[in-house]
Protein backbone atom coordinates (compact mmCIF):
# COMPACT_ATOMS: atom_id res chain seq x y z
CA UNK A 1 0.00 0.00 0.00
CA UNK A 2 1.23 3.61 -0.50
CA UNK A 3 0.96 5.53 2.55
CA UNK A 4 2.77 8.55 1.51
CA UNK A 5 1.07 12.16 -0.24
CA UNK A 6 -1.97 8.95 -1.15
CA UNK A 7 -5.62 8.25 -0.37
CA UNK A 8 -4.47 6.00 2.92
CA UNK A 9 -5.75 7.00 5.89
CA UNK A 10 -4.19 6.82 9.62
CA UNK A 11 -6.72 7.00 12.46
CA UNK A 12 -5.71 7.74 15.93
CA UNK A 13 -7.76 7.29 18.56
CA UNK A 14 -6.69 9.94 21.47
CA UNK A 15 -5.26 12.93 21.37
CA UNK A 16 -3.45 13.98 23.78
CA UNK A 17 0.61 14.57 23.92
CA UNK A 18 1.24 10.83 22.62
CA UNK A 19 -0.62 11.98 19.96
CA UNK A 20 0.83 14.84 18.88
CA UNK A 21 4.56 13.43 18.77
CA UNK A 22 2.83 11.08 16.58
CA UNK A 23 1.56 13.65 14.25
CA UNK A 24 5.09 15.21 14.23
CA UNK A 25 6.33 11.82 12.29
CA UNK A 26 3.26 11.26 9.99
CA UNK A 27 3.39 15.10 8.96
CA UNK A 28 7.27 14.78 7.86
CA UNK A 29 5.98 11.66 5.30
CA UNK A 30 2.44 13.11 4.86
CA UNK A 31 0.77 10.10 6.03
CA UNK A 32 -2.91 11.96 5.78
CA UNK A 33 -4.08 11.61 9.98
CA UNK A 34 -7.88 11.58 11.34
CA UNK A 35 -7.99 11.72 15.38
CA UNK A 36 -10.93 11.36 17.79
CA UNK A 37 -10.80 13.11 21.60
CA UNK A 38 -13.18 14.09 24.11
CA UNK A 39 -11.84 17.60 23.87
CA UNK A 40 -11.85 20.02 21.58
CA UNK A 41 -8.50 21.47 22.77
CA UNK A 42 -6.67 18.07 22.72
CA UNK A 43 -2.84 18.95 21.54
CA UNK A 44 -3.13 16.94 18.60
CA UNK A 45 -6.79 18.77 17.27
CA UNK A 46 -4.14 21.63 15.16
CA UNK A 47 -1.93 18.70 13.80
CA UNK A 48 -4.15 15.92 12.36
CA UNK A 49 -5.84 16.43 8.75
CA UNK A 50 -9.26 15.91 10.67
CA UNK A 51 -10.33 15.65 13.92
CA UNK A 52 -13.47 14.41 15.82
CA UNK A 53 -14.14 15.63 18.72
CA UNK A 54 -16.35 12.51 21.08
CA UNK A 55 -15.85 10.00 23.72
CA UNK A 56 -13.44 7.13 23.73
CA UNK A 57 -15.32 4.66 25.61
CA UNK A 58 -18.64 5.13 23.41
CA UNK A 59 -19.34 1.84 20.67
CA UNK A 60 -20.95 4.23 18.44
CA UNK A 61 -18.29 7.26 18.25
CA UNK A 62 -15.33 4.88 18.07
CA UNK A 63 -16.89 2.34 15.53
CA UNK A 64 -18.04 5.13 13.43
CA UNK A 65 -14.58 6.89 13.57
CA UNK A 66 -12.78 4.19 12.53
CA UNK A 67 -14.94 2.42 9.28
CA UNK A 68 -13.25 5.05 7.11
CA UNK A 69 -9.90 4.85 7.81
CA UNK A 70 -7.26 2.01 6.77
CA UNK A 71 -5.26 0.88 10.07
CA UNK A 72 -5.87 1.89 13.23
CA UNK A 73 -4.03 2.82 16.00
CA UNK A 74 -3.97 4.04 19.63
CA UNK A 75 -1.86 6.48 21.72
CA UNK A 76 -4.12 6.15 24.90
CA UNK A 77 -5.24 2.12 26.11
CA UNK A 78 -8.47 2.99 27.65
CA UNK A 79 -10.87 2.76 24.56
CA UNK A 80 -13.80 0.69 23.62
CA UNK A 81 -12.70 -2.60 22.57
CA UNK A 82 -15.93 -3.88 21.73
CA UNK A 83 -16.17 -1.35 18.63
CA UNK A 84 -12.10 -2.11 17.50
CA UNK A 85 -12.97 -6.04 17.70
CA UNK A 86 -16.02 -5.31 15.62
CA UNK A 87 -13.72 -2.84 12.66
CA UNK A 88 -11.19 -6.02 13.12
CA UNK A 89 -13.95 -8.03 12.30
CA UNK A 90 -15.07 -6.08 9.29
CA UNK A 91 -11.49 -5.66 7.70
CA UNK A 92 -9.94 -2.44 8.92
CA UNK A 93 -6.18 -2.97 10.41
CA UNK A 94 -6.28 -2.07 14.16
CA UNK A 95 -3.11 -1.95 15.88
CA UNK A 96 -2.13 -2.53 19.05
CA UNK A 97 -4.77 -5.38 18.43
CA UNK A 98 -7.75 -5.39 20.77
CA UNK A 99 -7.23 -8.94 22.26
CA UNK A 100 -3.30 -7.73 23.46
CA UNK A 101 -5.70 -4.52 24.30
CA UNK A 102 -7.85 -6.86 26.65
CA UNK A 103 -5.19 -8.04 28.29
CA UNK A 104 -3.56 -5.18 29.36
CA UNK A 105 -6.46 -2.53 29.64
CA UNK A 106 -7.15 -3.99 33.21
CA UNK A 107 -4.17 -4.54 35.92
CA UNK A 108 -5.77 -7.62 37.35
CA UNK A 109 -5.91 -9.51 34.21
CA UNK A 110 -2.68 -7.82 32.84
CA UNK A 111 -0.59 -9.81 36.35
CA UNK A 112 -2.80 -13.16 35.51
CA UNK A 113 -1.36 -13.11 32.40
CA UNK A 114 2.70 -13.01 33.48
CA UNK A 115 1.78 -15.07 36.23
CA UNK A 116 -0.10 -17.85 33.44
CA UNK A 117 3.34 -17.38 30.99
CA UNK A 118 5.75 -17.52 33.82
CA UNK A 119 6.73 -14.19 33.86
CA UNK A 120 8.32 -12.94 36.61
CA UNK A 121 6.16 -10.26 38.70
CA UNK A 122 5.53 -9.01 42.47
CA UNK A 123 3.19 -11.14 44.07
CA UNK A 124 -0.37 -9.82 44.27
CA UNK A 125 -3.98 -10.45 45.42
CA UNK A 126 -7.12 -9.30 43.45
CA UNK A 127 -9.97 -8.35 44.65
CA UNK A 128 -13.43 -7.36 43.04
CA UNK A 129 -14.48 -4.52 45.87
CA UNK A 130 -11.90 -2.09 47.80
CA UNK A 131 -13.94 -3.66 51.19
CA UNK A 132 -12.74 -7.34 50.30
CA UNK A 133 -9.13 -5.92 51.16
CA UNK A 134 -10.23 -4.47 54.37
CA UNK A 135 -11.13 -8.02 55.32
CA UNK A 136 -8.24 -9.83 54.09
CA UNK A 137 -6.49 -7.38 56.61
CA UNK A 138 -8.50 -8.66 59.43
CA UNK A 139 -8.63 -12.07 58.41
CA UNK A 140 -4.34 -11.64 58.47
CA UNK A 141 -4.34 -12.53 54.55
CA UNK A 142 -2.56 -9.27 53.51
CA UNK A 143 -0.16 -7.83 55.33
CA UNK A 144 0.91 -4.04 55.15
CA UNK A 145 2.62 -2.47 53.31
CA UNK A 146 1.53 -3.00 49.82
CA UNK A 147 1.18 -1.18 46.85
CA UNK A 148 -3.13 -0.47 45.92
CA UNK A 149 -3.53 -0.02 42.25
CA UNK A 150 -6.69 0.24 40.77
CA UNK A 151 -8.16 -2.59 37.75
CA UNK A 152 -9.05 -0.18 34.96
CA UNK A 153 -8.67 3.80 34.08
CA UNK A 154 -5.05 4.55 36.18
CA UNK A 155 -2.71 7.10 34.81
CA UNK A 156 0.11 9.32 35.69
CA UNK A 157 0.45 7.97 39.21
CA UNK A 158 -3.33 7.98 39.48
CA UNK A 159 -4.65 4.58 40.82
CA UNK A 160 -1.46 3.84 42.47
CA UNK A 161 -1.04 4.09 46.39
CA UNK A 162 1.18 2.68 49.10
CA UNK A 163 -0.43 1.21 51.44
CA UNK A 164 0.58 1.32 55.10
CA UNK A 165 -2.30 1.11 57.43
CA UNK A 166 -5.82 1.15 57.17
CA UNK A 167 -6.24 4.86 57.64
CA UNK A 168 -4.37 5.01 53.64
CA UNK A 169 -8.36 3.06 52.24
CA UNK A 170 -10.18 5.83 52.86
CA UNK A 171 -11.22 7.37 49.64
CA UNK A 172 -10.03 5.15 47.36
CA UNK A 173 -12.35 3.79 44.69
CA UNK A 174 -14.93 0.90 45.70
CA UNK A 175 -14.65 -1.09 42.47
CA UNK A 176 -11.64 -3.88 41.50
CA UNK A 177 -8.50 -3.21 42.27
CA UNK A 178 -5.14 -5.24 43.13
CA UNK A 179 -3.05 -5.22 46.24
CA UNK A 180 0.48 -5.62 45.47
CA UNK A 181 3.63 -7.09 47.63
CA UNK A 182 6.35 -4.09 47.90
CA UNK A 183 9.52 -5.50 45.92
CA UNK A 184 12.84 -3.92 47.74
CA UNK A 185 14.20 -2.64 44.58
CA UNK A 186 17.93 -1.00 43.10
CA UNK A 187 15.98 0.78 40.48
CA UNK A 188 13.12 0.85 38.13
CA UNK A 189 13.93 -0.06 34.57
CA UNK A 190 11.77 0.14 31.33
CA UNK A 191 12.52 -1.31 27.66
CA UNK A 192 10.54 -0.02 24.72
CA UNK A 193 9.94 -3.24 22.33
CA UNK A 194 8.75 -2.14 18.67
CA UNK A 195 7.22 -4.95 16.58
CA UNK A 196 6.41 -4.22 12.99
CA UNK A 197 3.33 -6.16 10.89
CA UNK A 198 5.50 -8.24 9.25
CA UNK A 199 6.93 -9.75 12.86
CA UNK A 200 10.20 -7.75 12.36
CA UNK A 201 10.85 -6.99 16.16
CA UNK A 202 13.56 -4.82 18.00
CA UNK A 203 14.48 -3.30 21.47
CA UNK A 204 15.57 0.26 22.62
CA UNK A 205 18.34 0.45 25.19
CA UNK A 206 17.38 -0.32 28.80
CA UNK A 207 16.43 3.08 30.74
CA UNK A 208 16.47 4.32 34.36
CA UNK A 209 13.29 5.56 35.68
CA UNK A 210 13.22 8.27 38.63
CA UNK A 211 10.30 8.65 40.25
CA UNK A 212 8.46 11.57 42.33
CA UNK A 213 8.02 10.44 45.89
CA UNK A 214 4.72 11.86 46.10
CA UNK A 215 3.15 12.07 42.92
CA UNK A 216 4.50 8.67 42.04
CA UNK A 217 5.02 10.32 38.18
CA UNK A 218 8.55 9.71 36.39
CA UNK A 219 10.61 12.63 37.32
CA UNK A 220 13.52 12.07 34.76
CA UNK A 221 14.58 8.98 32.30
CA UNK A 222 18.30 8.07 31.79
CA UNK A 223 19.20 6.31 29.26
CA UNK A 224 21.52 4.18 29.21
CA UNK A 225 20.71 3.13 32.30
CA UNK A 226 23.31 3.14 34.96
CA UNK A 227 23.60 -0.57 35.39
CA UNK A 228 25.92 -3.88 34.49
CA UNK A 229 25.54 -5.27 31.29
CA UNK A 230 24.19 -8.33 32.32
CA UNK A 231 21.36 -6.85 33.98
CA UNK A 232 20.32 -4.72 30.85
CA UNK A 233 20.57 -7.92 29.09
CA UNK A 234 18.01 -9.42 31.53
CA UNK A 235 16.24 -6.68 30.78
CA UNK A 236 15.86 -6.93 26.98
CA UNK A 237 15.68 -10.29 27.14
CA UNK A 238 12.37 -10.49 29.80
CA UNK A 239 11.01 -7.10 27.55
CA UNK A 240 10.99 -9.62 24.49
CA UNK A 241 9.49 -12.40 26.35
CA UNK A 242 6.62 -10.32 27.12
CA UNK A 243 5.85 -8.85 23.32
CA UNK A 244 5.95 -12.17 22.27
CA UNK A 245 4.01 -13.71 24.71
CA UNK A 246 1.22 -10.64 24.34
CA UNK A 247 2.07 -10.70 20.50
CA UNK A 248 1.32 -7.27 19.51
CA UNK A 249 1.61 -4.57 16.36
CA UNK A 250 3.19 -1.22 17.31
CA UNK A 251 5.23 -0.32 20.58
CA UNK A 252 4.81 -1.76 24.05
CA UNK A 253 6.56 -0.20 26.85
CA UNK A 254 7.81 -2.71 29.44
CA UNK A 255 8.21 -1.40 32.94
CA UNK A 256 10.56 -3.50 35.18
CA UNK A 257 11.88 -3.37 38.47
CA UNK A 258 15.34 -4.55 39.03
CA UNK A 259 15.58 -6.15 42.97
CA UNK A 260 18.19 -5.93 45.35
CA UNK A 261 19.94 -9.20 44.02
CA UNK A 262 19.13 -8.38 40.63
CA UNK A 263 16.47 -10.34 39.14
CA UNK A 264 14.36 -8.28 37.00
CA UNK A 265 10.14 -8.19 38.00
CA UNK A 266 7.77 -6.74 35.60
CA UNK A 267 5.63 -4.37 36.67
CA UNK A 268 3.16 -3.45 33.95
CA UNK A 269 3.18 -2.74 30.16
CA UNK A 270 1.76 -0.08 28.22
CA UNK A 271 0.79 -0.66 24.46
CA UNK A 272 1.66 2.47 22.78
CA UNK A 273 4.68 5.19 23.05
CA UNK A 274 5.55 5.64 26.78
CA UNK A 275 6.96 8.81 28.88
CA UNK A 276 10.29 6.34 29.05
CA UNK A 277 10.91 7.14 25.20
CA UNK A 278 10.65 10.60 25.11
CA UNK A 279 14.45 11.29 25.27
CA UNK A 280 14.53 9.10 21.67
CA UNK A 281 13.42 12.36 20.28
CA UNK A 282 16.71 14.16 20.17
CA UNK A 283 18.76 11.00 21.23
CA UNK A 284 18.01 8.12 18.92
CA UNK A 285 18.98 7.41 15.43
CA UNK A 286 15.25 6.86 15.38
CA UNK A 287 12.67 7.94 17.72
CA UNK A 288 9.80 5.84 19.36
CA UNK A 289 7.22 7.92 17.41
CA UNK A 290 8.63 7.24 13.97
CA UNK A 291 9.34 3.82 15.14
CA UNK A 292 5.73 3.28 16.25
CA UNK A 293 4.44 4.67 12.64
CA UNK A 294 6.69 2.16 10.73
CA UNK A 295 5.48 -0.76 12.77
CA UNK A 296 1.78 -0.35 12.52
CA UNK A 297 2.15 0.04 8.62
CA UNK A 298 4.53 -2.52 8.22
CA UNK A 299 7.36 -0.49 7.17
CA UNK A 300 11.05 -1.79 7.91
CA UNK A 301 12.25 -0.80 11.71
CA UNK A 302 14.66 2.38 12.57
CA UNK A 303 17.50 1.77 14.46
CA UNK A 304 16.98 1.65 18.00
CA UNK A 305 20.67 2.78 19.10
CA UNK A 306 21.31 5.91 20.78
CA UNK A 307 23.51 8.63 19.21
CA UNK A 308 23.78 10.42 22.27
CA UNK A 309 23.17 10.25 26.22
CA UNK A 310 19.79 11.40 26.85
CA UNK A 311 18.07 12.36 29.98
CA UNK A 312 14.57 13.58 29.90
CA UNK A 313 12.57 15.66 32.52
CA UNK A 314 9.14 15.74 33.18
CA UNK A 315 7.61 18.92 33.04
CA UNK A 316 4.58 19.23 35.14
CA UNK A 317 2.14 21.72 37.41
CA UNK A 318 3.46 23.03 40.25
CA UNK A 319 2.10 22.58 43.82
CA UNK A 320 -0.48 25.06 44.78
CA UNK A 321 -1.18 26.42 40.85
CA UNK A 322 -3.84 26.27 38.67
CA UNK A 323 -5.37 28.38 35.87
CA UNK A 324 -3.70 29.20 32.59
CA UNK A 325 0.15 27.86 32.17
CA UNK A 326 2.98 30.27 32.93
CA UNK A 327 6.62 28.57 31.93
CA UNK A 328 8.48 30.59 34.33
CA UNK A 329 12.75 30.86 33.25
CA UNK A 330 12.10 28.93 30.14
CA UNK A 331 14.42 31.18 28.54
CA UNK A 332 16.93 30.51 31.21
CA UNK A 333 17.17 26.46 30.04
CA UNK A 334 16.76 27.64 26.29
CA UNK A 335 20.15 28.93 26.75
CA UNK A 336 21.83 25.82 28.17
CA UNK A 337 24.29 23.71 25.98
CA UNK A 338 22.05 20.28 24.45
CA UNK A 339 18.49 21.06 26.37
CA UNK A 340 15.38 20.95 24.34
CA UNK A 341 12.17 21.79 25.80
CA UNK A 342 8.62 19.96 23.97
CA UNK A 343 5.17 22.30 25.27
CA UNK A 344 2.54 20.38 25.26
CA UNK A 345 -0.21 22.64 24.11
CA UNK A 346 -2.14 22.36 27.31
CA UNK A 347 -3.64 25.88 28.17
CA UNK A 348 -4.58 24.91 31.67
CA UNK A 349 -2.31 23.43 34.60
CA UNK A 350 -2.89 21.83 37.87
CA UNK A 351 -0.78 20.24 40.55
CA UNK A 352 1.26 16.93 38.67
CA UNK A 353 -0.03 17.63 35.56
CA UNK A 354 2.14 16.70 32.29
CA UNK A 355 2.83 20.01 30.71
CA UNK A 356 5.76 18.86 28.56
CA UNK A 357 9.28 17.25 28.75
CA UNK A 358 12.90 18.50 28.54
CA UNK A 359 15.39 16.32 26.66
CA UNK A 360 19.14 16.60 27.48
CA UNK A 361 21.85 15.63 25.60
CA UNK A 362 25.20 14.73 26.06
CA UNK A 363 28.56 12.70 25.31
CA UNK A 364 28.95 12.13 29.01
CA UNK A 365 26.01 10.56 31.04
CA UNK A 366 26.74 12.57 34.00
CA UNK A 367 27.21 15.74 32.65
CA UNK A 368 23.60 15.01 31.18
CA UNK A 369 22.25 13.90 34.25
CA UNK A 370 23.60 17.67 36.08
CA UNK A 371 22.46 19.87 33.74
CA UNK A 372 18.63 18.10 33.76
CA UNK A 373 18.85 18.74 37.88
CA UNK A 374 19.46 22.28 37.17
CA UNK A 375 16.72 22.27 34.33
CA UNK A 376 14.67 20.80 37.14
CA UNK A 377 15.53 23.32 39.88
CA UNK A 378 15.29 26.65 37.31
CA UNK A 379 11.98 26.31 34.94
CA UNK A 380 8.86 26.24 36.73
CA UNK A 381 5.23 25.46 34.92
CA UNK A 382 2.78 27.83 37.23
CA UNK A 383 -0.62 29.52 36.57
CA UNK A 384 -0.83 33.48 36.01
């Protein structure tokens, strides 16, 4: 098929910030784009051909997005899978497909399934109602601490809570939801694995995750990771267990923890770019974005390899602001040596909200890894 300045047609359900690095890749090979969102401000609504502004989770709006378009493709998980089964069904190429969707749309069935293919993971419990944990408690079943994380509809460190007495419940949602053992960890790890149509597959270098200690959001990406070379091969070596096993089209985004005497636990997957590829924007011989577009349409895979040390900040809202975005001393990190902020487009910011991301570049790791703590420490992303 030719995809390029032709008839074809991309659809994209979601579209947020995922979506618009997308749209950067699809616009350099005018790949024509249609994209649906709840909002008619979504960052992507200026860079698609067409847009459609309805609900994600609605049969109708998604099946009737997607009949005229040729393939596919997500950049958020939580859509309607009923209505991509059905456009499956009736010949239109969907990508991630919706049974590796099904699997990993929910958290409880997303652990049955490493634990059913013997991959390694923390141990867990499941449970249909938030009050069945409160008496596995007193029944001395589950033990605190543990990690909560809701079945369905987490993101950005929403749905996730420690646990560490029975005072941390209250307010959490009713419905089904896991309770996860705390792994004693070194670090957290991620691999991106890209799998094209055609079952061409490769991996992206193993990267370090830092996380907020409150928000529980990724507060910068290394990559390479600082670890031995056996460990990162671990790494890539569970990541590719897990696309297989799940046997997906596109990216999937394997998060990992890496224990104390270094076995490597998988903690969850997402099915579509990932905040842990960001810094393949300015660091890769080719990015996740691009990567993702030539593996849902079957094209031959970029090179995953890194030119560059990359580190990549998370730009979000600032405690105690909220109200139209101010990027306070942006200029100030404009001017440093190998720093590239990405805006968002979001007009309005809140506490923890993804705003954007810094990349930072660099021969040396740690001289990467200093300037993004002063990046860190000078911009600021407030309200006026």
């Amino acid at each position: 098929m030719d995809y390029f300045s032709s008839g074809f047609k991309l659809g994209i359900l979601g579209g947020g910030q995922l979506g618009k690095m997308m749209l950067y890749e699809t616009r350099k090979w005018d790949v024509f784009t249609k994209v649906l969102d709840a909002s008619s401000e979504a960052p992507s609504s200026m860079s698609c051909n067409e847009f459609v502004q309805g609900s994600l989770l609605d049969f109708d709006t998604v099946y009737n997005f997607g009949k005229d378009v040729d393939v596919l493709t997500i950049e958020i998980e939580n859509v309607n899978l009923d209505a991509l089964e059905k456009l499956e069904d009736e010949g239109v190429k969907v990508y991630p497909q919706p049974k590796a969707l099904r699997i990993i749309q929910n958290k409880a069935k997303q652990k049955l399934f490493y634990v059913d293919n013997e991959i390694p993971t923390a141990d867990f419990q499941r449970f249909a109602y938030l009050s069945e944990i409160k008496d596995s408690i007193e029944n001395e079943a589950l033990q605190f601490p543990f990690v909560w994380k809701v079945a369905q509809f987490g993101y950005d460190g929403q749905g996730v809570k420690v646990v560490r007495s029975i005072e941390d419940l209250k307010g959490l949602p009713a419905g089904e939801c896991i309770a996860e053992t705390m792994v004693p960890f070194k670090n957290e790890l991620a691999v991106i694995v890209s799998r094209n149509a055609e079952g061409e597959i490769k991996t992206y270098p193993v990267v370090e995750m830092e996380f907020h200690p409150e928000a529980n959001q990724v507060e910068y990406v290394i990559c390479p990771a600082r670890i031995d070379d056996e460990v990162a091969k671990k790494a890539r070596a569970l990541a590719l267990k897990v696309a297989d096993k799940i046997g997906l089209t596109g990216l999937l985004a394997v998060e990992m923890f890496q224990t104390e005497d270094d076995k490597i636990l998988v903690n969850e997957v997402a099915p579509r770019p990932h905040n842990s590829g960001h810094y393949s924007i300015e660091a890769s011989y080719t990015n996740q974005f691009e990567q993702h577009i030539r593996s849902i349409l079957g094209l031959p895979l970029g090179n995953t390899d890194s030119k560059v040390a990359g580190v990549m900040v998370n730009l979000v809202g600032a405690e105690n602001y909220t109200g139209d975005v101010v990027y306070k001393n942006i200029e100030d990190i404009l001017a440093m040596d190998g720093v590239t902020p990405h805006i968002y487009g979001k007009a309005q910011t809140r506490p923890f909200r993804k705003m954007g991301h810094v990349t930072i570049v660099n021969n040396d790791l740690a001289q990467a890894r200093a300037i993004a703590e002063k990046v860190k420490e000078t911009i600021q992303v407030i309200s006026k």
